[in-house]
Protein backbone atom coordinates (compact mmCIF):
# COMPACT_ATOMS: atom_id res chain seq x y z
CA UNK A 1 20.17 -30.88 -98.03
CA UNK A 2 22.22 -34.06 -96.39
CA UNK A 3 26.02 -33.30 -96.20
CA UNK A 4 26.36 -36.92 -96.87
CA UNK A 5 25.26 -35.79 -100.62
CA UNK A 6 28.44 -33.43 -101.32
CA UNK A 7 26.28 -30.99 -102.59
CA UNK A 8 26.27 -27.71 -102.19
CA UNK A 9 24.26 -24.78 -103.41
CA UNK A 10 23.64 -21.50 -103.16
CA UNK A 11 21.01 -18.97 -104.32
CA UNK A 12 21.44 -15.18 -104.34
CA UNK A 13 17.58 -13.53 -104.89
CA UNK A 14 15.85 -10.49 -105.60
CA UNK A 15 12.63 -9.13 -106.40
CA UNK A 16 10.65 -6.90 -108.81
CA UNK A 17 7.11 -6.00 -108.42
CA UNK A 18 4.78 -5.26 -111.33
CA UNK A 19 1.20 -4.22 -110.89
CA UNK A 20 -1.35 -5.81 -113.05
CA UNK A 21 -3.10 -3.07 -114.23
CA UNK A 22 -6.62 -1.71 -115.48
CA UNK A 23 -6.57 -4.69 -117.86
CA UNK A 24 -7.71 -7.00 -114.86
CA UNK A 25 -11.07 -8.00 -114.79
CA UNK A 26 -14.03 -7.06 -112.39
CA UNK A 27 -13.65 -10.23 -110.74
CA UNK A 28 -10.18 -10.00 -110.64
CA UNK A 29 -8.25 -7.26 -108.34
CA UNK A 30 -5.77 -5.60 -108.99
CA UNK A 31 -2.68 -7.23 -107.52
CA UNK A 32 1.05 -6.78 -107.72
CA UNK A 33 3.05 -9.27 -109.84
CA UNK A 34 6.49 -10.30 -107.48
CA UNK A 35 9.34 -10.95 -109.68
CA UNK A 36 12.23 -13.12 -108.31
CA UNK A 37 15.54 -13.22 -109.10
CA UNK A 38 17.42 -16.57 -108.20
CA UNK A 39 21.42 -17.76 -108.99
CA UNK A 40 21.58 -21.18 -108.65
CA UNK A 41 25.78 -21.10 -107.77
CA UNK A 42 27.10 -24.75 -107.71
CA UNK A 43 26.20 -27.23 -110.01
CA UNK A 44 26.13 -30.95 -108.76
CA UNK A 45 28.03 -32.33 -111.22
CA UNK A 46 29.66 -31.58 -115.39
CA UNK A 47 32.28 -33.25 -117.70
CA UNK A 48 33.31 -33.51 -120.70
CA UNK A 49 33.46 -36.57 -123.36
CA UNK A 50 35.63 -36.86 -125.92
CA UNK A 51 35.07 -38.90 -129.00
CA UNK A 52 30.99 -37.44 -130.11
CA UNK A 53 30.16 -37.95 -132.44
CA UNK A 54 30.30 -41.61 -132.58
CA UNK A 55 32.71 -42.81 -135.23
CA UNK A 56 30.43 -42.26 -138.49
CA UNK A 57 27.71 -40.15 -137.41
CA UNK A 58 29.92 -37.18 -138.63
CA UNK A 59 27.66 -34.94 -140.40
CA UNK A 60 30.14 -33.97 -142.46
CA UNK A 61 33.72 -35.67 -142.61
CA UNK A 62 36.93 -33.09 -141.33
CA UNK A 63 39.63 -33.08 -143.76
CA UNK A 64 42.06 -30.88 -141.48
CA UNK A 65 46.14 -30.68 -141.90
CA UNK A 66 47.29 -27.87 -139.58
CA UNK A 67 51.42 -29.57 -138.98
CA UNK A 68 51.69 -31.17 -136.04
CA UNK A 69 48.46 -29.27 -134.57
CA UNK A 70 45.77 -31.41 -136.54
CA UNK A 71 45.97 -33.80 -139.35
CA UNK A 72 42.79 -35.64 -139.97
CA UNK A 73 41.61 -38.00 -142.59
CA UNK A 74 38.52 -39.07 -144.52
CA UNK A 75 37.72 -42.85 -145.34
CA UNK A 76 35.04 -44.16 -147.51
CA UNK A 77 34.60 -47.78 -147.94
CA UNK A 78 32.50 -48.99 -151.48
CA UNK A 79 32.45 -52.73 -150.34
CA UNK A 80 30.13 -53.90 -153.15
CA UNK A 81 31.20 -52.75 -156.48
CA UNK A 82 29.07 -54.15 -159.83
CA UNK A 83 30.51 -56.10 -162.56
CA UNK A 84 27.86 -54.75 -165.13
CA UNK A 85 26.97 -52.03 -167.54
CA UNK A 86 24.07 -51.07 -169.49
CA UNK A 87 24.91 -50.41 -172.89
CA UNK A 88 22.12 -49.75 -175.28
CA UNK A 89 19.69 -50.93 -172.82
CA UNK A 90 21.45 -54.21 -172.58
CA UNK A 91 23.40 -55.30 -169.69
CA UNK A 92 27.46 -56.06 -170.24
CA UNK A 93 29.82 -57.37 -168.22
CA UNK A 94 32.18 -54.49 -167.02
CA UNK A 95 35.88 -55.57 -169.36
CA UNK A 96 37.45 -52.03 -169.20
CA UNK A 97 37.07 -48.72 -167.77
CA UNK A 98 37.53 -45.21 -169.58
CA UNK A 99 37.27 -43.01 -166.25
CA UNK A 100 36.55 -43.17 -163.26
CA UNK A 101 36.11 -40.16 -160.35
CA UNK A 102 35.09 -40.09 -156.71
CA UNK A 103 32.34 -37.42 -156.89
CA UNK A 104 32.98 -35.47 -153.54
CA UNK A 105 30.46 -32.98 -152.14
CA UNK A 106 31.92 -30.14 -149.99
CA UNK A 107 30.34 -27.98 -148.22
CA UNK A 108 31.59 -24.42 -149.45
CA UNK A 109 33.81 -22.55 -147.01
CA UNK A 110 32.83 -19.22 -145.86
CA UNK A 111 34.80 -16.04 -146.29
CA UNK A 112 36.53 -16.79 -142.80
CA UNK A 113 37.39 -20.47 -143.63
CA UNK A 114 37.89 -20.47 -147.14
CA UNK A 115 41.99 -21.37 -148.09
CA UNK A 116 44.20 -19.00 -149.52
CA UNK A 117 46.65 -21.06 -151.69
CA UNK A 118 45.87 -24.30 -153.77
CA UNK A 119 44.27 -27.47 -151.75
CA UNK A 120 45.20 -30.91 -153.08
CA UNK A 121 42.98 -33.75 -152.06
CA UNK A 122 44.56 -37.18 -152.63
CA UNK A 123 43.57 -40.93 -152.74
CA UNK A 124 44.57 -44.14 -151.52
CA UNK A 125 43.97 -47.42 -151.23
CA UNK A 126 43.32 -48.45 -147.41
CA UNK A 127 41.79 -51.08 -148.23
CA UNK A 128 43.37 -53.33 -144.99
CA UNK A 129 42.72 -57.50 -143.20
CA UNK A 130 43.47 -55.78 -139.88
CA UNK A 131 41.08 -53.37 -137.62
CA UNK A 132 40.40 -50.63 -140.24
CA UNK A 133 38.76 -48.16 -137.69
CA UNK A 134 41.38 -47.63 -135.92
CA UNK A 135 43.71 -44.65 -137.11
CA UNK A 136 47.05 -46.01 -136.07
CA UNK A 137 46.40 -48.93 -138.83
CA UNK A 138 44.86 -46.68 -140.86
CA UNK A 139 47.72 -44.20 -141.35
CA UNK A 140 50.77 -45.87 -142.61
CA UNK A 141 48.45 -46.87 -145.50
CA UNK A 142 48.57 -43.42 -147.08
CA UNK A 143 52.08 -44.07 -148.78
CA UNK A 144 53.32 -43.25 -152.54
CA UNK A 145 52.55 -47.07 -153.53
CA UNK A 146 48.83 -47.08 -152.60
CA UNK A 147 48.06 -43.69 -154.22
CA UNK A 148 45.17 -44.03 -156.84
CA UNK A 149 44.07 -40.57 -157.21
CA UNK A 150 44.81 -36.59 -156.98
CA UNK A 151 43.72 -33.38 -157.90
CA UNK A 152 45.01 -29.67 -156.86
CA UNK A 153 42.17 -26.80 -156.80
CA UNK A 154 42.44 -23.08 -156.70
CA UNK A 155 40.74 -21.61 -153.62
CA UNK A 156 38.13 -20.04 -155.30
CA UNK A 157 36.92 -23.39 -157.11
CA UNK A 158 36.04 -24.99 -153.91
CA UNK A 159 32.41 -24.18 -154.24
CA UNK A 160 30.03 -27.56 -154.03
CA UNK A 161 31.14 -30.99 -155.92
CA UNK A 162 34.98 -31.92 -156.65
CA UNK A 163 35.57 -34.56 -159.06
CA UNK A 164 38.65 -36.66 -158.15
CA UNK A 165 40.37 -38.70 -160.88
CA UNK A 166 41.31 -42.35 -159.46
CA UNK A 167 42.97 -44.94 -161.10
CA UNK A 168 41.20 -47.18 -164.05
CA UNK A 169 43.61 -50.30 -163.11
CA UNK A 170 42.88 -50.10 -159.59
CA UNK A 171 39.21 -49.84 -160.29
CA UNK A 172 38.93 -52.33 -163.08
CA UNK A 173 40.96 -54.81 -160.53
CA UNK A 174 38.36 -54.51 -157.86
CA UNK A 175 35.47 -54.56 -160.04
CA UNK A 176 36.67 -58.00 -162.17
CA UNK A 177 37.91 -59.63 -158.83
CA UNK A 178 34.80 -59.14 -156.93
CA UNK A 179 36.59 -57.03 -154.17
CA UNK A 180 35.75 -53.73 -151.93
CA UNK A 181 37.47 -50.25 -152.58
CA UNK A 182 38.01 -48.30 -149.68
CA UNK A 183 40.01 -44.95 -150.17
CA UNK A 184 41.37 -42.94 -147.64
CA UNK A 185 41.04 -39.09 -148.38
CA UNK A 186 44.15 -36.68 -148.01
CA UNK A 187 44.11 -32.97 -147.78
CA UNK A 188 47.48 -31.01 -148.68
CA UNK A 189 48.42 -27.09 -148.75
CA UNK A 190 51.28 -24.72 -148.12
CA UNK A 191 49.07 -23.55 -145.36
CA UNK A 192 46.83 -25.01 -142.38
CA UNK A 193 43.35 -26.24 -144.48
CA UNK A 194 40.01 -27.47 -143.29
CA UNK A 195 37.42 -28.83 -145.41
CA UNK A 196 34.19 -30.36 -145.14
CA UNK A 197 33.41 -33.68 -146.99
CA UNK A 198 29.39 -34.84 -147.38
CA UNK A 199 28.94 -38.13 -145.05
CA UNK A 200 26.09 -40.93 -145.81
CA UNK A 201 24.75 -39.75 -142.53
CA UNK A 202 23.01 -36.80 -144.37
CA UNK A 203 22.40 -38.48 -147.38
CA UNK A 204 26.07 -36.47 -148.67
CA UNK A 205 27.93 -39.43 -149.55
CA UNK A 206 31.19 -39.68 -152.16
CA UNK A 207 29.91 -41.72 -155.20
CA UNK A 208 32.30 -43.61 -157.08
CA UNK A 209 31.55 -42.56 -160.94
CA UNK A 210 32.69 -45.20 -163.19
CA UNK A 211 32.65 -44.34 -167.08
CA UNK A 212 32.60 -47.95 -169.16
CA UNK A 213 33.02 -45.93 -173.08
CA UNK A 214 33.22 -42.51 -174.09
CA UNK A 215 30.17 -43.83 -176.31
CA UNK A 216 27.01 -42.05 -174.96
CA UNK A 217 24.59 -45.34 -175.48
CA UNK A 218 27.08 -46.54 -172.48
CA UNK A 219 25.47 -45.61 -169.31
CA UNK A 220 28.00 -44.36 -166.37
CA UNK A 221 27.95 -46.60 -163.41
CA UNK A 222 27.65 -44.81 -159.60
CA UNK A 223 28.61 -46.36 -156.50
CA UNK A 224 27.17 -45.20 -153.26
CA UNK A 225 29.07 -45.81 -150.39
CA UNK A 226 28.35 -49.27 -148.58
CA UNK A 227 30.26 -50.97 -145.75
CA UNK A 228 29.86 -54.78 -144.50
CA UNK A 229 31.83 -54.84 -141.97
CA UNK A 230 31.18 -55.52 -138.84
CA UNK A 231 29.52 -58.38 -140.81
CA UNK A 232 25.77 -59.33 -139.40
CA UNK A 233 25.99 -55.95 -137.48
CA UNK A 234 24.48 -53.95 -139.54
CA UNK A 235 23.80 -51.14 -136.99
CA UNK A 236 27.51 -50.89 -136.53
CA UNK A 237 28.88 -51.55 -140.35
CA UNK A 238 26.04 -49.41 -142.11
CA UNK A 239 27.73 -45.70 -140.19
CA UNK A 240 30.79 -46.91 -140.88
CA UNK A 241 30.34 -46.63 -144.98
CA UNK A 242 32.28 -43.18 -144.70
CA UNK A 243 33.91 -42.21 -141.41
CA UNK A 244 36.79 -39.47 -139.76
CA UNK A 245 39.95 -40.65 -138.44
CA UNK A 246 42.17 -38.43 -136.32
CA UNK A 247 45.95 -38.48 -136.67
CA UNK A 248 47.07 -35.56 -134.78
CA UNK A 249 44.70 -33.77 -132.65
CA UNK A 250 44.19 -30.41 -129.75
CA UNK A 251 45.01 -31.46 -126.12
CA UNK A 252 41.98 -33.39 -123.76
CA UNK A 253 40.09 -30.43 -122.08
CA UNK A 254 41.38 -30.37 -118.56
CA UNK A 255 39.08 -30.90 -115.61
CA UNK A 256 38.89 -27.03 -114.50
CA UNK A 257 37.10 -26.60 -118.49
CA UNK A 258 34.30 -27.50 -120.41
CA UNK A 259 35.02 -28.49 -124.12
CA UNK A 260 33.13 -28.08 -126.97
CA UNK A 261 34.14 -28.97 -130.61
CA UNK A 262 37.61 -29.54 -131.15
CA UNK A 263 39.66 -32.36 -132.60
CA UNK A 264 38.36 -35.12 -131.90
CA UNK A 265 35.00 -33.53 -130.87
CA UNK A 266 33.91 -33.12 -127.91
CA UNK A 267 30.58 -32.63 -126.05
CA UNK A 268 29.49 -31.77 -122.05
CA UNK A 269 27.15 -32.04 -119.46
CA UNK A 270 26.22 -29.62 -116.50
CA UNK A 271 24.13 -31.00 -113.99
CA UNK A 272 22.03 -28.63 -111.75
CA UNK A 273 20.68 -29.24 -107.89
CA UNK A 274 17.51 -27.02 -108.45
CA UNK A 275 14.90 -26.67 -105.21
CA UNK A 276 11.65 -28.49 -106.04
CA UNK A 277 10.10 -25.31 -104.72
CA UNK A 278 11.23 -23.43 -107.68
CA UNK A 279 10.68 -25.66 -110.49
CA UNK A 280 7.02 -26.96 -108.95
CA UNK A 281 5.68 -23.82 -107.32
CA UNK A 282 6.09 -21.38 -109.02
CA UNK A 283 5.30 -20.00 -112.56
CA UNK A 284 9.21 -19.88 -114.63
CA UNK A 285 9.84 -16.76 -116.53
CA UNK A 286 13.05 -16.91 -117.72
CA UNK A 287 15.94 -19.23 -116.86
CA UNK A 288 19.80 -18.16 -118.32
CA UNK A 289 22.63 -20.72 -118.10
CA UNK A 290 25.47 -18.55 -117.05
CA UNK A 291 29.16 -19.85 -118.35
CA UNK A 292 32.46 -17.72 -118.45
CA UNK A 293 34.54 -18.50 -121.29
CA UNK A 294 38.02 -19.50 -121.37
CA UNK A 295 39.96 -18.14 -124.25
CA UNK A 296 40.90 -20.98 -126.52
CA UNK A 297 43.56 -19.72 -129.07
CA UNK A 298 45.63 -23.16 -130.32
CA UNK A 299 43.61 -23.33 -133.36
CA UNK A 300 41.64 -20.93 -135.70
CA UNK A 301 40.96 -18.94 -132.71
CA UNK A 302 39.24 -16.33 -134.31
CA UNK A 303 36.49 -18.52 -136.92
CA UNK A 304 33.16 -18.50 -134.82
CA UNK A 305 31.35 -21.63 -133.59
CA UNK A 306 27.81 -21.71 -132.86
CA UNK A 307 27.41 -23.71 -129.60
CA UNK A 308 23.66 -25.41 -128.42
CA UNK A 309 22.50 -26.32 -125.17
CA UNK A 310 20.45 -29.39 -125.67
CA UNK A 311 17.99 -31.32 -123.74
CA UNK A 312 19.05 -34.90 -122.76
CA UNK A 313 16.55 -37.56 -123.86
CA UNK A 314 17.86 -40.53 -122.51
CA UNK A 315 16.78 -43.02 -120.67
CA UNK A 316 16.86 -42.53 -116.57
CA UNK A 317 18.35 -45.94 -116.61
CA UNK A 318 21.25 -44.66 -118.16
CA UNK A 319 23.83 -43.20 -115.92
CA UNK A 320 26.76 -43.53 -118.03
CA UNK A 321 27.52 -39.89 -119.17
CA UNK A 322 28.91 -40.57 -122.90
CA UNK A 323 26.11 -42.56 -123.33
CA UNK A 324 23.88 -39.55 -122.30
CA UNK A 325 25.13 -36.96 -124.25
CA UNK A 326 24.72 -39.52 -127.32
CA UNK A 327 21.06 -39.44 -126.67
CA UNK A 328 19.88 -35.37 -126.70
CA UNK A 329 17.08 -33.54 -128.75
CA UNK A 330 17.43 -31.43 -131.47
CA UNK A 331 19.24 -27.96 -131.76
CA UNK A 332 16.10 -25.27 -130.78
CA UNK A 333 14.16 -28.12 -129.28
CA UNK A 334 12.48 -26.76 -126.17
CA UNK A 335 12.88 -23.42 -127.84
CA UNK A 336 16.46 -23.59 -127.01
CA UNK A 337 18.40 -21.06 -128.57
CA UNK A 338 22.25 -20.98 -129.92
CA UNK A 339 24.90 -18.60 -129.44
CA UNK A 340 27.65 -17.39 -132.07
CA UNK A 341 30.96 -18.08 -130.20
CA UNK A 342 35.23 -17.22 -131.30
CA UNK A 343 38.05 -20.04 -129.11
CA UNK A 344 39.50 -17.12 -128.72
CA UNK A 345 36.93 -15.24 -126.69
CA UNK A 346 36.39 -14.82 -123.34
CA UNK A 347 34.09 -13.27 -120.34
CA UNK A 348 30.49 -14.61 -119.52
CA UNK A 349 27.50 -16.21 -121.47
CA UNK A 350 24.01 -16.75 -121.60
CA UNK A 351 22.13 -19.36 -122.65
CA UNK A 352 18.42 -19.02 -122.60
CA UNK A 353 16.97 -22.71 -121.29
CA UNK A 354 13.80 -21.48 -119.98
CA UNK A 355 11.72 -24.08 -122.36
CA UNK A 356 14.02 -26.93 -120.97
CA UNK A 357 13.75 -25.65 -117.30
CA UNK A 358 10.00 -25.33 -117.78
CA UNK A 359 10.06 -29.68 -118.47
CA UNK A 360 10.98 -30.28 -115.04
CA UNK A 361 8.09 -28.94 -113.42
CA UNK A 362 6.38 -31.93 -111.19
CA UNK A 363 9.20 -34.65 -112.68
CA UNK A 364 11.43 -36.02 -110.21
CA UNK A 365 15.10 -35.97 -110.58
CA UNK A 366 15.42 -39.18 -110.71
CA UNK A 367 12.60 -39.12 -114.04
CA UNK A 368 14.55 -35.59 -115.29
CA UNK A 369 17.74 -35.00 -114.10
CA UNK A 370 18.18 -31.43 -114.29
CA UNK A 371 20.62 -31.28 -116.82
CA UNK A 372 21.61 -30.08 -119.89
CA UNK A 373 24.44 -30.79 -122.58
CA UNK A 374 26.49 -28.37 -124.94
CA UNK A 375 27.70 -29.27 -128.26
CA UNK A 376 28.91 -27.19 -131.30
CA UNK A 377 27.15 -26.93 -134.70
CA UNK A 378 30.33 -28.21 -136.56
CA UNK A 379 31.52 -30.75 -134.56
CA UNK A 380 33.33 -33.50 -136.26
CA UNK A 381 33.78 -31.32 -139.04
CA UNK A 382 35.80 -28.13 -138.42
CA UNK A 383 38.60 -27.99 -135.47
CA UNK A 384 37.59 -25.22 -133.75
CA UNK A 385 36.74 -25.49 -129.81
CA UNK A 386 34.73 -23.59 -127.15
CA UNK A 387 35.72 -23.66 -123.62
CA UNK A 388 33.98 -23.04 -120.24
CA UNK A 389 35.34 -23.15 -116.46
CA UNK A 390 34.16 -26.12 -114.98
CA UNK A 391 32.76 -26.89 -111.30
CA UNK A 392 36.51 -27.41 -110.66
CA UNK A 393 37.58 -23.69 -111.61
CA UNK A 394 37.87 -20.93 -108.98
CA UNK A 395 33.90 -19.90 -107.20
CA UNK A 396 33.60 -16.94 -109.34
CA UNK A 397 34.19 -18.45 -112.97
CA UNK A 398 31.95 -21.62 -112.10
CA UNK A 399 28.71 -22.22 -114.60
CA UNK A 400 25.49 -20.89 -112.91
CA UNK A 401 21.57 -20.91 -113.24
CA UNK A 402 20.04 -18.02 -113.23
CA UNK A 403 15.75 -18.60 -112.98
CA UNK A 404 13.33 -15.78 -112.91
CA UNK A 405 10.04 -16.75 -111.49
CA UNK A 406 6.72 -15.74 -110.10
CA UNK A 407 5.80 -17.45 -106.86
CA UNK A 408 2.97 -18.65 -106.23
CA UNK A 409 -0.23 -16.73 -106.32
CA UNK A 410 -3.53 -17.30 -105.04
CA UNK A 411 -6.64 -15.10 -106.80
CA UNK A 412 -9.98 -15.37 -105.24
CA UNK A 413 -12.88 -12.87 -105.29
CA UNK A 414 -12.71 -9.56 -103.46
């Protein structure tokens, strides 16, 4: 390989011979299978990328308050909200309100994650003429004067749907003047708290429940989220109907590490320089992406992740690495397999990638990088982060390929 590259690799082999057996057929002689072992050392290039998911993609929305550790909020903008009832099967202008509630899906908390004193969740109006994204604007908003809703729950009530009282004025005012509501979710408790709230991206969304009359011929208006803005963008305002905003969040993953998870999430990429020898030659058997874990212990350090290698679908046009890891295949795509993973643990890891190693055979690199990317099944949601030595870590911590293979064989009559 040309020095000019900067790459270096190498590869540590053994072998294993297995015979074929009285299963062959008469045609067929009995040969000895060869076996080798290969540790692909150095990988060209990895990183990490803060910031993915994109801002309202979340699959669920992190409501997180850990002090000065975490804080994070959860907006929801309901930009169109109707002036009319049915009552009696006839429509009626909307002229008072008896109730309303923010109907909130959660995703229950397991026994590991579940809170141990009372969680309040409060409301407030965000509603904001300057860049409403953007969490710096975002978070003076959630003062005394623009609260329009609480509610306290025991721990063990947290189970699937909250119903949050908001205000009837504040409602009423929106709905008469023609004007969006967009509330900005708070979570409080005596002790560090992380909830999940359902997003639009998985169909999950907070409704707005608006009760007219306590008469029963009055039927209940619901409000889906909706979001116009960016206006005539609607691939950028329609994700943005419920979002995640981060006030306080964990350090950026140095360049010696590999982060995955965390606050605000984070995904990576590991690059591999594999021989075209291996990968078009031969027949793959098994291929294990080796990482040593760094013990990660600033946050829930003990609640378990599950992390997925992924394959990278994008585009070979794309060289931009955030925009890569936006563009990767399912979790278990390419029978690609998941591990169960603590911050706080540490030592060596497998990942099995054979049905993503097997896609390179006869592709180019420059058609299929040989790559894959690492993200964690709650990211965006829960705080907790993985980390992995980088290329930039000592020799012996560095992520590795290992690819079992059988080289190439030629069978011909006796």
């Amino acid at each position: 390989m040309s020095a000019a590259i900067g790459v270096v690799f190498t590869i540590a082999a053994c072998s294993e011979k297995l015979d074929a057996g009285k299963s062959c057929p008469l045609l067929c002689p009995e040969q000895a299978i060869t076996l080798v072992d290969t540790i692909i050392d150095a990988a060209v290039s990895d990183t990490t990328v803060t910031g993915l998911p994109s801002i309202g993609n979340e699959g669920y929305l992190m409501l997180a308050s850990h002090g000065d550790t975490v804080e994070t909020r959860a907006i929801i903008r309901f930009d169109t909200l109707p002036q009319s009832f049915t009552f009696g099967g006839v429509d009626s202008t909307i002229n008072k309100i008896d109730s309303a509630y923010l109907v909130t899906p959660i995703a229950r908390p397991d026994s590991l994650n579940r809170p141990t004193a009372p969680v309040t969740i409060e409301a407030y109006d965000v509603d904001t003429t300057a860049t409403d994204t953007v969490a710096s604007i975002l978070a003076p908003l959630f003062r005394p004067d623009r609260l329009i809703g609480a509610k306290t729950f025991a721990p063990e009530s947290l189970l699937d749907t909250l119903r949050i009282p908001v205000s009837t004025d504040s409602v009423l005012d929106r709905v008469k003047n023609g004007t969006k509501l967009r509330v900005g979710f708070r979570i409080v408790s005596s002790q560090g708290v992380d909830l999940r709230v359902g997003s639009t991206s998985l169909g999950l969304g907070v409704t707005l429940l608006i009760k007219v009359s306590t008469d029963t011929a009055a039927a209940p208006v619901k409000v889906a989220p909706v979001s116009h803005t960016p206006t005539d963008q609607p691939f950028l305002s329609g994700p943005l109907a419920d979002f995640t905003i981060v006030l306080n969040g964990t350090t950026q993953t140095p360049v010696t590490k590999l982060g995955v998870g965390g606050v605000p999430s984070r995904r990576s990429y590991i690059r591999f320089e594999v021989p075209s020898r291996i990968v078009d030659s031969t027949t793959i058997v098994r291929a294990s992406l080796l990482l040593t874990q760094s013990p990660n212990r600033r946050l829930d350090p003990r609640d378990s992740v599950f992390v997925y290698p992924l394959a990278v679908l994008a585009s070979p046009a794309i060289t931009d690495i955030a925009s890569l890891l936006q563009f990767v295949g399912p979790p278990a795509q390419f029978g690609l397999d998941s591990l169960r993973l603590a911050p706080a643990d540490s030592g060596v890891v497998s990942f099995e990638i054979v049905g993503l190693v097997r896609t390179w055979r006869g592709q180019p690199t420059r058609v299929s990088p040989r790559s894959v990317a690492l993200r964690s099944g709650v990211e965006g949601q829960l705080p907790g982060e993985i980390d992995f030595f980088s290329t930039k870590a000592p020799p012996s911590v560095r992520p590795r390929l290992r690819i079992t293979y059988v080289p190439q064989t030629s069978f011909g009559l006796p």
